[in-house]
C-alpha atoms as a PDB file:
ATOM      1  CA  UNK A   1       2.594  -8.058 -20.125  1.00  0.00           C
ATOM      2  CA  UNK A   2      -0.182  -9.726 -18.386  1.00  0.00           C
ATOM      3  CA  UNK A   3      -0.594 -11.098 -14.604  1.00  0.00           C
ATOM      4  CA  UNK A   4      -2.911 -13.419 -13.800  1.00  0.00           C
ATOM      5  CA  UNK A   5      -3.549 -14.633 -10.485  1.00  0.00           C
ATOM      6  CA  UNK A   6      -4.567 -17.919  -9.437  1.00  0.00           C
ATOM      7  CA  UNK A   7      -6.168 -16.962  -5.686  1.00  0.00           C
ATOM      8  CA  UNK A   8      -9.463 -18.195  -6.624  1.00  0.00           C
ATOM      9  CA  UNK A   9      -8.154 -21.689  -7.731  1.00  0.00           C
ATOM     10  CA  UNK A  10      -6.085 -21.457  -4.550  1.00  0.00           C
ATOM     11  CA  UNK A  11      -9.247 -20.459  -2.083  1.00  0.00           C
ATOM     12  CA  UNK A  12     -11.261 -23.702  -3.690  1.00  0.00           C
ATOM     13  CA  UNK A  13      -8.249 -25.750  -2.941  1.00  0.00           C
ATOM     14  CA  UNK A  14      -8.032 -24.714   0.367  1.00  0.00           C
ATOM     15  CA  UNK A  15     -11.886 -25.089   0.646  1.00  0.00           C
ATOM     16  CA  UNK A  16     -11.916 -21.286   1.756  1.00  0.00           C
ATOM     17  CA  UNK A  17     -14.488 -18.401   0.643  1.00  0.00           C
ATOM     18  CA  UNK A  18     -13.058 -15.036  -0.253  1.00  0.00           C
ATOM     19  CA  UNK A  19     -14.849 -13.659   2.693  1.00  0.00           C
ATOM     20  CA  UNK A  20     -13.247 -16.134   5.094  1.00  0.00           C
ATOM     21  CA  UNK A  21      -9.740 -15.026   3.522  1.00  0.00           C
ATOM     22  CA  UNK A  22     -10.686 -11.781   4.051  1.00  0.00           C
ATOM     23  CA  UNK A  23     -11.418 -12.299   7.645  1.00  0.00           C
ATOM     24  CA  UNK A  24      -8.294 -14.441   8.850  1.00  0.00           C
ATOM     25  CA  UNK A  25      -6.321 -11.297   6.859  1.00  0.00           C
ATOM     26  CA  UNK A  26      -8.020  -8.308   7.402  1.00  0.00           C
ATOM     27  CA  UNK A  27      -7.114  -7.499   4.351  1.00  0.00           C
ATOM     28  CA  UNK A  28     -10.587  -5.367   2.714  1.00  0.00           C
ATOM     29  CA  UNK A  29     -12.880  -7.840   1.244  1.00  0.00           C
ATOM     30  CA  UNK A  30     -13.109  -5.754  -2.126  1.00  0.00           C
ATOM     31  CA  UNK A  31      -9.212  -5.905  -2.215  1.00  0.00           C
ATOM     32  CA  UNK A  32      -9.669 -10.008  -1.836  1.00  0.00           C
ATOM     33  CA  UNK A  33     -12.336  -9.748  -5.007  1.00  0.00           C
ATOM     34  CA  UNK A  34     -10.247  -8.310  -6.933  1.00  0.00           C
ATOM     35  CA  UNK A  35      -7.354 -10.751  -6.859  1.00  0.00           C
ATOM     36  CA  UNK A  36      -9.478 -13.388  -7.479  1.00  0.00           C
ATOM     37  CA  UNK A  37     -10.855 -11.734 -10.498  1.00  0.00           C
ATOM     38  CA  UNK A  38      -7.645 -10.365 -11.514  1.00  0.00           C
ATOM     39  CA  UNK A  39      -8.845  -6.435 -11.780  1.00  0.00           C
ATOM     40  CA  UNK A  40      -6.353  -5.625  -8.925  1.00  0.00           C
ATOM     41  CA  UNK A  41      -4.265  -2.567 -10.149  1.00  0.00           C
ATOM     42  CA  UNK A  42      -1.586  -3.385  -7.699  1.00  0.00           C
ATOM     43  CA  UNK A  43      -0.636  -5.393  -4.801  1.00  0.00           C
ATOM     44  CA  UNK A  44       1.041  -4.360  -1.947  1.00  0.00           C
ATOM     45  CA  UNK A  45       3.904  -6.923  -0.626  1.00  0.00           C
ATOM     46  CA  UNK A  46       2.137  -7.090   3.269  1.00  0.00           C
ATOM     47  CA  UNK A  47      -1.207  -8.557   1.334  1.00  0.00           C
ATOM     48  CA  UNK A  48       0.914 -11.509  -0.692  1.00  0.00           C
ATOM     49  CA  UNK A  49       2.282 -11.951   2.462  1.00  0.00           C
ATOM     50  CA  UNK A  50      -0.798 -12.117   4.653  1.00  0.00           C
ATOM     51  CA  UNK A  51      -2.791 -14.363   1.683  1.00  0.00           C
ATOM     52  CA  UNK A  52       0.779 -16.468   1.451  1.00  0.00           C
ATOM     53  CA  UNK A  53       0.746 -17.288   5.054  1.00  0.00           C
ATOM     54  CA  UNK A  54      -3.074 -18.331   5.945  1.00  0.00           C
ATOM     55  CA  UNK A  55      -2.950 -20.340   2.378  1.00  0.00           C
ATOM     56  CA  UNK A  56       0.297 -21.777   3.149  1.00  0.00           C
ATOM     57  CA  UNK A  57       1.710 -21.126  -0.500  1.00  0.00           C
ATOM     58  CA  UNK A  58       4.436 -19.081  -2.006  1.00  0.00           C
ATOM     59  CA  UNK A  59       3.980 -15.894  -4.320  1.00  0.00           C
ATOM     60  CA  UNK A  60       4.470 -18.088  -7.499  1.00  0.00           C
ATOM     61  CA  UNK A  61       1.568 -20.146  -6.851  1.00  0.00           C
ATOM     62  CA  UNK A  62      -0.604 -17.339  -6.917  1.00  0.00           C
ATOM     63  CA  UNK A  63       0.734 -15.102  -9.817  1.00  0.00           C
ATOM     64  CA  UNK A  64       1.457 -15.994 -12.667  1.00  0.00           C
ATOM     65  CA  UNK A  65       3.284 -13.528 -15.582  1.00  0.00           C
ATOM     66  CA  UNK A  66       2.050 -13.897 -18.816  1.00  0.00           C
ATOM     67  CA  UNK A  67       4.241 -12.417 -22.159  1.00  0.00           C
ATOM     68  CA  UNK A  68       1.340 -10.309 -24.718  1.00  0.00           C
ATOM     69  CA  UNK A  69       1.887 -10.527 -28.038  1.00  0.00           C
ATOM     70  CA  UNK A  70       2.795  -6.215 -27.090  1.00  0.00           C
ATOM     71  CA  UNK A  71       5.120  -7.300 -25.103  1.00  0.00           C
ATOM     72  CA  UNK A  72       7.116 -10.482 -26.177  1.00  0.00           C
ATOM     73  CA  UNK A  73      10.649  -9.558 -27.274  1.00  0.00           C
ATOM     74  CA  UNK A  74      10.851  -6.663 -25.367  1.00  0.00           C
ATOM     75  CA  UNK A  75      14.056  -5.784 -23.186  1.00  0.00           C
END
């Protein structure tokens, strides 16, 4: 299975840099690059929340799951 998140697309919708996300948040700005480039390992539920309230989104718009070829079928 695959994630992908979408908080890049989100940040130029919202005309926002990741360092301005990171500010309004205080969540760690490496934490923010990492989302947006989708290396993240995980993601605690108080950052969604934090990025889900300044961007004024819901979770879904910013992840995304994505079946692999591994994984499609599985139960």
């Amino acid at each position: 299975m695959a994630i992908r998140y979408h908080l890049k697309a989100m940040l130029a919708d919202k005309d926002m840099t990741q360092k301005e996300l990171a500010e309004v948040t205080k969540i760690r700005a490496p934490t923010i690059s990492a989302i947006c480039v989708g290396s993240v390992k995980q993601l605690p539920i108080g950052v969604l929340d934090k990025i889900c309230t300044v961007l004024d989104c819901q979770p879904g718009d910013l992840l995304e799951y994505v079946p692999t070829e591994d994984t499609a079928g599985e139960e």
